[in-house]
C-alpha atoms as a PDB file:
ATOM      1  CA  UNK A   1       0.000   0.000   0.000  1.00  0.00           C
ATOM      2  CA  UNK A   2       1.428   3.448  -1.153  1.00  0.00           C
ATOM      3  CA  UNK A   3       1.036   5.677   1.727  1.00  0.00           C
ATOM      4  CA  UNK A   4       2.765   9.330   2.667  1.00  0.00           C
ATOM      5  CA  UNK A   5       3.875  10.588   5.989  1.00  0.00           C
ATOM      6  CA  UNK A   6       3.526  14.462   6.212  1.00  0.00           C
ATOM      7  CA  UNK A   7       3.310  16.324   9.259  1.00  0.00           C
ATOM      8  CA  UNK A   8       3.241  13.510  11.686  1.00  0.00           C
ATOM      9  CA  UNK A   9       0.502  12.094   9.952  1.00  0.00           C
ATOM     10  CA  UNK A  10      -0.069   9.168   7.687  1.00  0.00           C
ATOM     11  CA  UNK A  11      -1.977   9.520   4.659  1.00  0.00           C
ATOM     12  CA  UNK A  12      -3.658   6.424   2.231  1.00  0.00           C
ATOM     13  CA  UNK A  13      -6.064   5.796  -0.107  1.00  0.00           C
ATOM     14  CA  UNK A  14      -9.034   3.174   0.265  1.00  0.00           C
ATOM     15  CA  UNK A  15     -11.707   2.405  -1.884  1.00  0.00           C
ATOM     16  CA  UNK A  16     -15.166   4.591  -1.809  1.00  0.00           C
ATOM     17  CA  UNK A  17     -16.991   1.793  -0.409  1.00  0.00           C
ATOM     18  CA  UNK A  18     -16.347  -1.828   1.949  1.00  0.00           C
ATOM     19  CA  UNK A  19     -15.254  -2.994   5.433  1.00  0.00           C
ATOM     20  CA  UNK A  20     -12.311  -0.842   5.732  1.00  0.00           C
ATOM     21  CA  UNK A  21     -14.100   2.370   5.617  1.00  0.00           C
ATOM     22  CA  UNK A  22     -17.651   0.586   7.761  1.00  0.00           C
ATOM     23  CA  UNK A  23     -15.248  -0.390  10.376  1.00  0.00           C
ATOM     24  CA  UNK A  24     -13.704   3.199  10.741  1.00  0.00           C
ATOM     25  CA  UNK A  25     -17.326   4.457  10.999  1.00  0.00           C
ATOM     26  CA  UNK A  26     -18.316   2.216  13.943  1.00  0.00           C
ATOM     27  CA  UNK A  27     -14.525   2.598  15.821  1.00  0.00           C
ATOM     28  CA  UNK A  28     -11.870   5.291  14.480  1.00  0.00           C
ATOM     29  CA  UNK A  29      -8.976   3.575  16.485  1.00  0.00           C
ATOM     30  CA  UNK A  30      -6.560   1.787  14.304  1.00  0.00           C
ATOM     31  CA  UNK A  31      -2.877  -0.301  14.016  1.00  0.00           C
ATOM     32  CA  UNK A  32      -0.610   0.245  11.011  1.00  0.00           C
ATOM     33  CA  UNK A  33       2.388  -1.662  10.753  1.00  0.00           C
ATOM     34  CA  UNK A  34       5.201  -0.572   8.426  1.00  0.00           C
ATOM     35  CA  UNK A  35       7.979  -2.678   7.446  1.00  0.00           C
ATOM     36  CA  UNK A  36      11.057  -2.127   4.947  1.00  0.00           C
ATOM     37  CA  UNK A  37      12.261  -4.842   2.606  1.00  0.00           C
ATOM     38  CA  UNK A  38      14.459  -6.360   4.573  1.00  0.00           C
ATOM     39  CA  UNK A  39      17.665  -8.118   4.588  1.00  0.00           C
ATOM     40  CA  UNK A  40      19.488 -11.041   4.360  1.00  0.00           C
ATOM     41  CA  UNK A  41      23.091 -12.013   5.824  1.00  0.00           C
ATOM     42  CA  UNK A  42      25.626 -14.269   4.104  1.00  0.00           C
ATOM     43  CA  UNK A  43      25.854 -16.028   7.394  1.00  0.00           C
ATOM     44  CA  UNK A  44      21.829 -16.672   8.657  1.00  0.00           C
ATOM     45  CA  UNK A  45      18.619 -18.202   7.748  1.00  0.00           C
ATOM     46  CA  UNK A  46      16.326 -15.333   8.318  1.00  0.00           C
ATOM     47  CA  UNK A  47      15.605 -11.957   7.449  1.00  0.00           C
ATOM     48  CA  UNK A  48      16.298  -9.333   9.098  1.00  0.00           C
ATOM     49  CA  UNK A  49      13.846  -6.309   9.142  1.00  0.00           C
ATOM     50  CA  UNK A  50      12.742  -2.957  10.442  1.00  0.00           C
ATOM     51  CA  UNK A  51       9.198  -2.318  11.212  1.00  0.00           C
ATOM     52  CA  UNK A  52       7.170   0.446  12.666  1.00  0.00           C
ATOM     53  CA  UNK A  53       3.697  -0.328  14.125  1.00  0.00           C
ATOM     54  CA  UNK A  54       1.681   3.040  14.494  1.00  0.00           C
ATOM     55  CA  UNK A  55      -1.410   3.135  16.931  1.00  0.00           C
ATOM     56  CA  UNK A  56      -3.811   6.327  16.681  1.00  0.00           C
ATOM     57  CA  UNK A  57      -7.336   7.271  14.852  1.00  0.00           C
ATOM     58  CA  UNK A  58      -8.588   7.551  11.344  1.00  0.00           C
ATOM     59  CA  UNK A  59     -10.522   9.885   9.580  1.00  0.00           C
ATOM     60  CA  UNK A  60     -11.559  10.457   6.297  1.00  0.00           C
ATOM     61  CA  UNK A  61     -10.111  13.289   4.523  1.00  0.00           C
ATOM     62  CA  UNK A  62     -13.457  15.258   3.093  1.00  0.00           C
ATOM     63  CA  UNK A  63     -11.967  17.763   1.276  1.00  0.00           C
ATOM     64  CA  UNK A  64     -11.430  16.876  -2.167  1.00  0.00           C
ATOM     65  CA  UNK A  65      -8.593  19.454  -3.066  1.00  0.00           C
ATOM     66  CA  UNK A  66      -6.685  17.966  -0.251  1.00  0.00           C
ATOM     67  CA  UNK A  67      -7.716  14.438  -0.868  1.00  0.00           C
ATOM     68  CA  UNK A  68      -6.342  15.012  -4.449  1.00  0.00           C
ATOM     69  CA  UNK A  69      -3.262  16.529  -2.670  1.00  0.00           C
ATOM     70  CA  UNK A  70      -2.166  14.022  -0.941  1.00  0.00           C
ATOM     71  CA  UNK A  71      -2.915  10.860  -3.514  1.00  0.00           C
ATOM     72  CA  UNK A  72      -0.215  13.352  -5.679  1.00  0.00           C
ATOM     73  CA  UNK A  73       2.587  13.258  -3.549  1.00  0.00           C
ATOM     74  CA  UNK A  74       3.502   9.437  -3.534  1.00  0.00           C
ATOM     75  CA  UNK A  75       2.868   8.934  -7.036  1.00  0.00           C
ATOM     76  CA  UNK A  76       5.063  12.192  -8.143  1.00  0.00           C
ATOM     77  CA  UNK A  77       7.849  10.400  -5.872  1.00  0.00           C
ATOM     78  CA  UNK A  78       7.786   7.514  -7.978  1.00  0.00           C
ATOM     79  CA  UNK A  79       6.164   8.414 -11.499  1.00  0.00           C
ATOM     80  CA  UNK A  80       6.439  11.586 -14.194  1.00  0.00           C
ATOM     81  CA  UNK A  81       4.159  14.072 -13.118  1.00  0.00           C
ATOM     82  CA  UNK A  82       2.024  13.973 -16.658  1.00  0.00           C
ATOM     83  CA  UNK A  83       1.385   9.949 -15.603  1.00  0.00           C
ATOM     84  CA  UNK A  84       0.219  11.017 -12.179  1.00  0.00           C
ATOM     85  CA  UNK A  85      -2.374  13.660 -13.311  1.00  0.00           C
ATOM     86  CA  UNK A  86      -3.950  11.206 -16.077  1.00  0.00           C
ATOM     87  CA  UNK A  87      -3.920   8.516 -13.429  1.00  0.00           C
ATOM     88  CA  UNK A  88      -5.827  10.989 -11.007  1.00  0.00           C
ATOM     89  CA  UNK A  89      -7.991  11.993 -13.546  1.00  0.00           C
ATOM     90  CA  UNK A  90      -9.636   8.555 -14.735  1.00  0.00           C
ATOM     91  CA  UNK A  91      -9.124   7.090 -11.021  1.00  0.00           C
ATOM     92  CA  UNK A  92      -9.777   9.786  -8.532  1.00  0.00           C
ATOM     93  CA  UNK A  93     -13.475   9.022  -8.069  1.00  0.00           C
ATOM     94  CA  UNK A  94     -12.645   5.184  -7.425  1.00  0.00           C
ATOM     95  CA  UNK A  95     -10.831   6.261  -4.220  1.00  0.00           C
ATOM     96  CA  UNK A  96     -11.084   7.641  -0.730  1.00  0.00           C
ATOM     97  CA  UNK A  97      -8.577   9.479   1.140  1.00  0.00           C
ATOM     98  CA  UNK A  98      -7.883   8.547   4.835  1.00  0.00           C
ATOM     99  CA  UNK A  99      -5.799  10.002   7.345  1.00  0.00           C
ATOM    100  CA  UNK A 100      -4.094   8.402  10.267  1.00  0.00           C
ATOM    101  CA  UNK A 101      -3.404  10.977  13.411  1.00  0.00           C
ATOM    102  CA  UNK A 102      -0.552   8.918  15.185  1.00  0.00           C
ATOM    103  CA  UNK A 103      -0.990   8.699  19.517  1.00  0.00           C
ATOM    104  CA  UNK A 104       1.562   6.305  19.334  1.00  0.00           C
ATOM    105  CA  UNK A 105       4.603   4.502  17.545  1.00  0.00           C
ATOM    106  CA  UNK A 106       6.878   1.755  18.134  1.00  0.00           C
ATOM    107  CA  UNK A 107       9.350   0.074  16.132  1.00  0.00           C
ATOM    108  CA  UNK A 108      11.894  -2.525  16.124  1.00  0.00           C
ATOM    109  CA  UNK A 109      14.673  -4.775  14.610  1.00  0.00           C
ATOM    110  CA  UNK A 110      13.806  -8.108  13.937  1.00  0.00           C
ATOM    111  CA  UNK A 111      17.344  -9.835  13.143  1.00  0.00           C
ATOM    112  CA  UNK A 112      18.182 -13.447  13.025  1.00  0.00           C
ATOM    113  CA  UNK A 113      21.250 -13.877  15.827  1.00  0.00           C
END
């Protein structure tokens, strides 16, 4: 999932409709856990990763200027800005816009001794 974090908040898309968007409706509190790629040493069996789990509330973000806003960021990282405005063009009414207000984060180092 393509996500940005801006301003101590994370921001990601959903669809318009389904269970993530009923659940927020009946309890805002949520857990999103980040992880990098990962690693692997010459000299283990595992993988060794970072991860962040984040624990606050969710909200949808109304405002369709700043909806748009923030869908444009992650894909302007990644893509030429032409692609991102035809992309947000044909697919902007598919999506939903939510934004995670982080109360708290912990993260870690999971490595294989």
């Amino acid at each position: 999932m393509r996500f940005l974090y801006l301003d101590g908040r994370v921001h990601y898309p959903c669809a318009r409709e389904g269970h993530k968007l009923d659940s927020l409706r009946q309890d805002d509190r949520v857990c999103m856990t980040i992880m990098d790629q990962g690693y692997l040493r010459a000299d283990k069996w595992g993988w060794n990763v970072r991860s962040v789990i984040l624990f606050g509330r969710s909200r949808e973000i109304e405002d369709q200027n700043e909806a748009l806003a923030k869908l444009r960021l992650p894909g302007l990282k990644h893509n030429p800005a032409d692609l991102v405005e035809e992309d947000l063009k044909t697919k902007k009414e598919l999506v939903r816009v939510l934004e995670l207000q982080i109360e708290h984060m912990t993260g870690k180092l999971t490595s294989v001794s």
